[in-house]
Protein backbone atom coordinates (compact mmCIF):
# COMPACT_ATOMS: atom_id res chain seq x y z
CA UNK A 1 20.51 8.00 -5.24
CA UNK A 2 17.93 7.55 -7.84
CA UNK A 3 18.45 3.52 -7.64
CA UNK A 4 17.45 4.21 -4.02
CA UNK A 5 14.67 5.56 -4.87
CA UNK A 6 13.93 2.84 -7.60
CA UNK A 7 14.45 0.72 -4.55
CA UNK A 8 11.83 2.13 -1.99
CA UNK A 9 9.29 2.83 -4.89
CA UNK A 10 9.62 -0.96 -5.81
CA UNK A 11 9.09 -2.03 -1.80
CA UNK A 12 6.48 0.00 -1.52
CA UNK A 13 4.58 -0.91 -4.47
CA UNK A 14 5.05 -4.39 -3.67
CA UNK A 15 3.07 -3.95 -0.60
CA UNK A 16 0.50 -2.46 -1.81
CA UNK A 17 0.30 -5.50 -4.85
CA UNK A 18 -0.03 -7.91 -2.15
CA UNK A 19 -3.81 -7.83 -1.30
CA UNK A 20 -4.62 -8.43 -4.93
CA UNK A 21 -5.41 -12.36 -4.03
CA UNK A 22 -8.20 -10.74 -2.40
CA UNK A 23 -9.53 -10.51 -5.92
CA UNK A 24 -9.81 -14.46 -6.06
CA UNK A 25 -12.78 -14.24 -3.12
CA UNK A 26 -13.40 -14.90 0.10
CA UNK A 27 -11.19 -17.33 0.86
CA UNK A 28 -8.06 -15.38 0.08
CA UNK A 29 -9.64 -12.28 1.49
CA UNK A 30 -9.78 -14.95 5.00
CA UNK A 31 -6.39 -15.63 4.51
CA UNK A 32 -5.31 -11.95 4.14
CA UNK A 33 -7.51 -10.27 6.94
CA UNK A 34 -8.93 -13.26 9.16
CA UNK A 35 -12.23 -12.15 8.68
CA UNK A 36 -15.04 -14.06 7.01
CA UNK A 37 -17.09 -12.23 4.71
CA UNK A 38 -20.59 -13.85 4.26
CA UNK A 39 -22.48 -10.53 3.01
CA UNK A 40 -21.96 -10.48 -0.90
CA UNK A 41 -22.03 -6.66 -1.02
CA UNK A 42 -19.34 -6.42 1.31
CA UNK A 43 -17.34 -9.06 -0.28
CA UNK A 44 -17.39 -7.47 -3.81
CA UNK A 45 -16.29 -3.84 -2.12
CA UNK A 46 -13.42 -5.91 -0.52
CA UNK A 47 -12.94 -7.51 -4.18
CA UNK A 48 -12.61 -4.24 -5.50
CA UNK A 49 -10.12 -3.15 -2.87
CA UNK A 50 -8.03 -5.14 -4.07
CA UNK A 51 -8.16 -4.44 -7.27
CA UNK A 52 -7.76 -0.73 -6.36
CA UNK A 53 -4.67 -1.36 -4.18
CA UNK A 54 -3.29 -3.67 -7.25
CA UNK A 55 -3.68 0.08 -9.44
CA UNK A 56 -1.98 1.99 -6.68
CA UNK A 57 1.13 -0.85 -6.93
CA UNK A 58 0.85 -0.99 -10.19
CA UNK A 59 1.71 2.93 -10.25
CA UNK A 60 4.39 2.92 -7.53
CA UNK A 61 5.91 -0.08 -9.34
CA UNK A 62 6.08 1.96 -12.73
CA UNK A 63 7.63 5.71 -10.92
CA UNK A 64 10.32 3.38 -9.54
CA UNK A 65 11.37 3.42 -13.19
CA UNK A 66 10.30 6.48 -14.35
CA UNK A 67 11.26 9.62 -12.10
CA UNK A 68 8.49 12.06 -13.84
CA UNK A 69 5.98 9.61 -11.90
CA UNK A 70 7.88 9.87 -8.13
CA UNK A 71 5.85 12.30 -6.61
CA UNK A 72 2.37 11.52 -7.28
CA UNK A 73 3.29 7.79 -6.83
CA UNK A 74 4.28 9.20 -3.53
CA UNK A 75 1.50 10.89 -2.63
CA UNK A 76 -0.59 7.76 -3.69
CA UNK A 77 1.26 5.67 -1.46
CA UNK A 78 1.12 7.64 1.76
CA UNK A 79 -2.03 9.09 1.28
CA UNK A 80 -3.33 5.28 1.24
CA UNK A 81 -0.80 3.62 3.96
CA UNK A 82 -1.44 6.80 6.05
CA UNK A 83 -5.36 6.50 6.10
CA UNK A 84 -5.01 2.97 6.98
CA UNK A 85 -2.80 3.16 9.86
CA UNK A 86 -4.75 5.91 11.26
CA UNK A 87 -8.12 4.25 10.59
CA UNK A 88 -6.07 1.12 12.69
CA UNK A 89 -5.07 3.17 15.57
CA UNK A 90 -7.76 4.88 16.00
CA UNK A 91 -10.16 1.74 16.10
CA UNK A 92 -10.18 -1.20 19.06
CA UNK A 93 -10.43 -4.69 18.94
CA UNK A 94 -9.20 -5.31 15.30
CA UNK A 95 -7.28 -8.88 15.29
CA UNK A 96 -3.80 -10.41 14.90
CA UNK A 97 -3.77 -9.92 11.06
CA UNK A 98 -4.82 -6.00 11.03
CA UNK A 99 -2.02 -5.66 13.01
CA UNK A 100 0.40 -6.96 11.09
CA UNK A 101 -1.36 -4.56 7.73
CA UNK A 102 -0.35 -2.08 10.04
CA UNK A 103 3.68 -3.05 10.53
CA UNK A 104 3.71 -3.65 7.05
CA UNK A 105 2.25 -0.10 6.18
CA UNK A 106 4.41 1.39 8.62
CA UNK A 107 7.55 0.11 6.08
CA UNK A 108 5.89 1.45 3.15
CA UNK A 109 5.43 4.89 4.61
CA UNK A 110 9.16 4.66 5.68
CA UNK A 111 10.30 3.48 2.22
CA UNK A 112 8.21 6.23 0.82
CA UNK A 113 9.30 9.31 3.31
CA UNK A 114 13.13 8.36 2.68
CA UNK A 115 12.40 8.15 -1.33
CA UNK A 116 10.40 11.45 -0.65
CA UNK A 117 12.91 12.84 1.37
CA UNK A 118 15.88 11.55 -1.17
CA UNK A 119 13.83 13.49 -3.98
CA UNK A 120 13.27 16.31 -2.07
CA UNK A 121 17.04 16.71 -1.37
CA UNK A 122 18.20 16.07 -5.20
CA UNK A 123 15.86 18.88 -6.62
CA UNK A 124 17.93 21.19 -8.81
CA UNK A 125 18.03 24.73 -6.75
């Protein structure tokens, strides 16, 4: 069970790693989001996003490996795909790529509510 939950950790940490071309500028932040960013405030908080998503990766990447990490890695993970998917629903008129953060969020919150759930179920009594 625990390779499992090496498994989902890695998934979901992978997701979250993916926005970190966002990093690079606008450009890749265009090809991630389909949204042009012209204000430089607002593209160095989506800059920083990434990076912050990257750490959050980073972390689930690492408690794949190392169990004494699971749980707040898990946390992490569907604190942050949660908030997004309910900031997505709850808003109109976002475009073809928003919707397809959201699928992909909706697989890391899976990955990470089995790996939870796997966890929960292994616990010593």
């Amino acid at each position: 069970m625990n390779h499992l939950i090496t498994g989902l950790l890695a998934v979901a940490g992978i997701i979250h790693l993916l926005p970190l071309t966002g990093v690079l500028g606008g450009s890749h932040l265009f090809s991630l989001y389909e949204v042009k960013i012209e204000d430089p405030n607002l593209l160095i908080l989506m800059r920083h996003r990434a990076v912050l998503f990257a750490l959050l990766g980073l972390l689930l990447v690492y408690a794949a490996f190392k169990p004494s990490f699971h749980v707040v890695a898990m946390v992490g993970g569907l604190v942050s795909a949660t908030a997004f998917l309910w900031l997505a629903v709850t808003a109109s008129g976002h475009n073809l790529s928003i919707t397809k953060s959201v699928y992909v969020d909706v697989i890391a919150i899976v990955c990470l509510l089995i790996a939870a759930t796997i966890k929960w179920l292994n616990q010593p009594s």
